[in-house]
Protein backbone atom coordinates (compact mmCIF):
# COMPACT_ATOMS: atom_id res chain seq x y z
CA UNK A 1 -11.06 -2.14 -11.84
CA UNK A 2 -8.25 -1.41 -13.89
CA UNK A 3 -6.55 -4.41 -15.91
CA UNK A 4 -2.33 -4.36 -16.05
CA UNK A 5 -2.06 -7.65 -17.23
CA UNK A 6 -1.21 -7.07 -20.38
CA UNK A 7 1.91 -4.28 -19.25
CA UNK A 8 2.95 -6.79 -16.33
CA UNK A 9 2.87 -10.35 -18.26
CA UNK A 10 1.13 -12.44 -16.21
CA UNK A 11 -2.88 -11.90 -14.46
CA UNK A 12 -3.56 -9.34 -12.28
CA UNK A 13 -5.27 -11.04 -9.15
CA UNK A 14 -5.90 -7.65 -7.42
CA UNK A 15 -5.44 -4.21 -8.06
CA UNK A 16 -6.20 -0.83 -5.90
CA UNK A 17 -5.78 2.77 -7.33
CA UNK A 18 -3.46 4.63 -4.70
CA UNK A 19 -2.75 8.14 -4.16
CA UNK A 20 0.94 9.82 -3.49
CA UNK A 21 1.93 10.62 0.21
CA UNK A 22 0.50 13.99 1.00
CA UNK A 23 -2.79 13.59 -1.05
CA UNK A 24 -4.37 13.68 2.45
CA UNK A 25 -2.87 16.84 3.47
CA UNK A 26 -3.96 19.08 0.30
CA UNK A 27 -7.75 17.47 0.45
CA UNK A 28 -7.68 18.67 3.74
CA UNK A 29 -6.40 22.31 3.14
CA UNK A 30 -9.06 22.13 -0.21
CA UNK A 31 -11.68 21.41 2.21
CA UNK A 32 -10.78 23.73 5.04
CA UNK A 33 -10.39 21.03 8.25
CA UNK A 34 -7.68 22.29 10.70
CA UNK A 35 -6.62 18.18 11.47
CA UNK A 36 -3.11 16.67 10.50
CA UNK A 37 -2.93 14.45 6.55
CA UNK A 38 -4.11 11.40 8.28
CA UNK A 39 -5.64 12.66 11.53
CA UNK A 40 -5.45 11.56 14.94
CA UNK A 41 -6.68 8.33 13.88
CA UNK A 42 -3.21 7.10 13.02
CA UNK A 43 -0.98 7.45 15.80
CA UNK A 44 -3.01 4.36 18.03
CA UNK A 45 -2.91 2.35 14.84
CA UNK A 46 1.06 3.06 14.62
CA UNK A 47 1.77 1.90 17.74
CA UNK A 48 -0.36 -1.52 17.42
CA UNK A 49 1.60 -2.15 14.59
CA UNK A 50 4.81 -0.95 16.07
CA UNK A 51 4.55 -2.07 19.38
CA UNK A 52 3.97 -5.59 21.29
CA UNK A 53 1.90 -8.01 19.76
CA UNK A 54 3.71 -8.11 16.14
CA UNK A 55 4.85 -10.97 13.97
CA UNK A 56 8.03 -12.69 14.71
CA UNK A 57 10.69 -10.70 12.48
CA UNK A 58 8.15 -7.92 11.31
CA UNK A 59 9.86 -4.77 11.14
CA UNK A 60 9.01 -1.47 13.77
CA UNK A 61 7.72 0.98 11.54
CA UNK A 62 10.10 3.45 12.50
CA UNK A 63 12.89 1.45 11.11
CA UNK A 64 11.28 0.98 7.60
CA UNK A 65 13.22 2.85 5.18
CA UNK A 66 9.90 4.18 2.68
CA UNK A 67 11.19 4.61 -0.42
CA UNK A 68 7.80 4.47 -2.76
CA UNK A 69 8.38 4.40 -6.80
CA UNK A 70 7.62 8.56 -7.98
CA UNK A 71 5.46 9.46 -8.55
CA UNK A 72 4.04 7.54 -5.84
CA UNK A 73 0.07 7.39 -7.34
CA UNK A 74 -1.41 5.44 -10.02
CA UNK A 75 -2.33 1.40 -9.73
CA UNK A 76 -1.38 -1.46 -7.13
CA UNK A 77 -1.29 -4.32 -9.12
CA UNK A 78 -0.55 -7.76 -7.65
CA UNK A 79 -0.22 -11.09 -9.95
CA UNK A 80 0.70 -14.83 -8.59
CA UNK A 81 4.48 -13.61 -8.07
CA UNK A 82 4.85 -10.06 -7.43
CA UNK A 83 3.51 -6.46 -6.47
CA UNK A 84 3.91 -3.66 -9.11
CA UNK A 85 3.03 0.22 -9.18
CA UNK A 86 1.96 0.75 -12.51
CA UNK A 87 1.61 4.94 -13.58
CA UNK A 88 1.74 7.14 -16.33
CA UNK A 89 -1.28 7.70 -18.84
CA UNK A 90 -3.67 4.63 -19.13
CA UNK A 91 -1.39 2.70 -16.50
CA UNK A 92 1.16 2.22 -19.50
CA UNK A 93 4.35 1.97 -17.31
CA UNK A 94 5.77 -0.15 -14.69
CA UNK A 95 7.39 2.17 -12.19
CA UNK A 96 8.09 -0.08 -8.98
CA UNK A 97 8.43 -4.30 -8.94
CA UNK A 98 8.72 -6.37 -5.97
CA UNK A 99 8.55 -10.46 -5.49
CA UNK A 100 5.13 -11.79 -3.63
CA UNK A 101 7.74 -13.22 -1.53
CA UNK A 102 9.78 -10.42 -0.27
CA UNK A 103 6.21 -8.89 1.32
CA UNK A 104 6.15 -9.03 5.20
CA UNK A 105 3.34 -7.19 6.12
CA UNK A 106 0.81 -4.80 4.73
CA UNK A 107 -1.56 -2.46 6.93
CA UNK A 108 -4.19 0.11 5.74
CA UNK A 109 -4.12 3.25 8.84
CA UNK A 110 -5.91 6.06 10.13
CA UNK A 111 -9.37 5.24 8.68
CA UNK A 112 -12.25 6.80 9.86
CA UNK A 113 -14.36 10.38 9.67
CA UNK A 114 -13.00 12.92 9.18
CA UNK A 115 -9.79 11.66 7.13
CA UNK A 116 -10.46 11.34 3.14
CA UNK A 117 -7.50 9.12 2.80
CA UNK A 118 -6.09 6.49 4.99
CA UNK A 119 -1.72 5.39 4.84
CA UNK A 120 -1.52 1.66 3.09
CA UNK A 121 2.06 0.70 4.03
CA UNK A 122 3.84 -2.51 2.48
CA UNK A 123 6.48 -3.70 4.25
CA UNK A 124 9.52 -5.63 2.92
CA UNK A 125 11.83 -8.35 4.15
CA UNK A 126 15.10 -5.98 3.10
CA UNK A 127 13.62 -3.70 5.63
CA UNK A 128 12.07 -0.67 2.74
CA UNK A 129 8.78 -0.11 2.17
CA UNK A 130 6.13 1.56 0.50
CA UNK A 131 4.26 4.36 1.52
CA UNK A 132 0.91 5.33 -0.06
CA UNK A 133 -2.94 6.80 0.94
CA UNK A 134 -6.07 5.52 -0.11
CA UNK A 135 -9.30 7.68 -1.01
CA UNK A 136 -12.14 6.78 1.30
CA UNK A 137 -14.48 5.70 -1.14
CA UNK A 138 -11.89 2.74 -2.52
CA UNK A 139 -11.97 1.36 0.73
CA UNK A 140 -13.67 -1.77 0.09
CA UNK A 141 -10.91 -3.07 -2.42
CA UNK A 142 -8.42 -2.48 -0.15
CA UNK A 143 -9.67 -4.80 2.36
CA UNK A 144 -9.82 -7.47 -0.65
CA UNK A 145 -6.31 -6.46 -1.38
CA UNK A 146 -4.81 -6.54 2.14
CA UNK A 147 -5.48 -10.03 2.83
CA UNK A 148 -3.73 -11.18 -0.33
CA UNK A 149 -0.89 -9.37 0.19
CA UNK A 150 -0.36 -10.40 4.06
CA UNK A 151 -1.23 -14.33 3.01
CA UNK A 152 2.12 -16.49 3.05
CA UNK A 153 3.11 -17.69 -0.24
CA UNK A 154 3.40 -21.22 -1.19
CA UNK A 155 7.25 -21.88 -2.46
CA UNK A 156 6.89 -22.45 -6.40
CA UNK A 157 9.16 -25.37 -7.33
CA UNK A 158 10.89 -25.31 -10.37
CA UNK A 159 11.89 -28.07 -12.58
């Protein structure tokens, strides 16, 4: 795993390497399937998240306003108090910052053959969120990441 601790000040608990949105759709056309960017493996997980059954005051995904730091790839970093995309050549640069706190939900969708990517969407309490896809074979950190970034966050104090 890549280390941004030393670009973000503070440990890195978790990180995942994400892709921008659309990475799906060009390894598709590279590979020659006829399917959608994320398949039809998306559209039930959509509406599970969308529809009945959600969290009290978690956004509808089709009122989330994505609006994902460009260029949209490189490393999701996540330290005690906040969520960073960090890009650029050797994960130099801090592109995108938001508070632990401000998180409301986080989902990875459309797994599953014949997809090479799957959507990871973050949503926030302001109502934006962050769009990006995940290569199939990075998988298993991003079900060590999604837990830690759904978990409710203990209030720090400050004295």
């Amino acid at each position: 795993m890549v280390d941004a601790s030393q670009i973000l000040g503070s440990p890195q608990i978790a990180g995942l390497l994400v892709d921008r949105k659309g990475y799906g759709a060009s390894a598709y056309r590279s590979a020659g399937y006829a399917a959608g960017p994320l398949g039809p493996g998306i559209a039930p997980a959509l509406q599970r998240l969308t529809g009945k059954g959600r969290r009290k005051g978690e956004e509808s995904l089709r009122e989330v306003v994505f609006d994902t730091p460009s260029p949209g790839a490189g490393l999701l970093a996540l330290t005690d108090q906040e969520l960073a995309l960090v890009a650029g050549r050797g994960y130099s640069k801090v592109v995108g910052r938001v508070p632990r706190s401000e998180i409301v939900s986080a989902a990875r969708l459309g797994r599953g053959f014949p997809n090479p990517t799957s959507a990871l969407v973050i949503v926030f309490a302001n109502g934006h969120g962050w769009y990006f896809e995940v290569r199939w074979n990075r998988g298993g950190a991003a079900k060590k990441l999604l837990p830690l970034l759904n978990a409710q966050q203990p209030s720090v104090s400050r004295s």
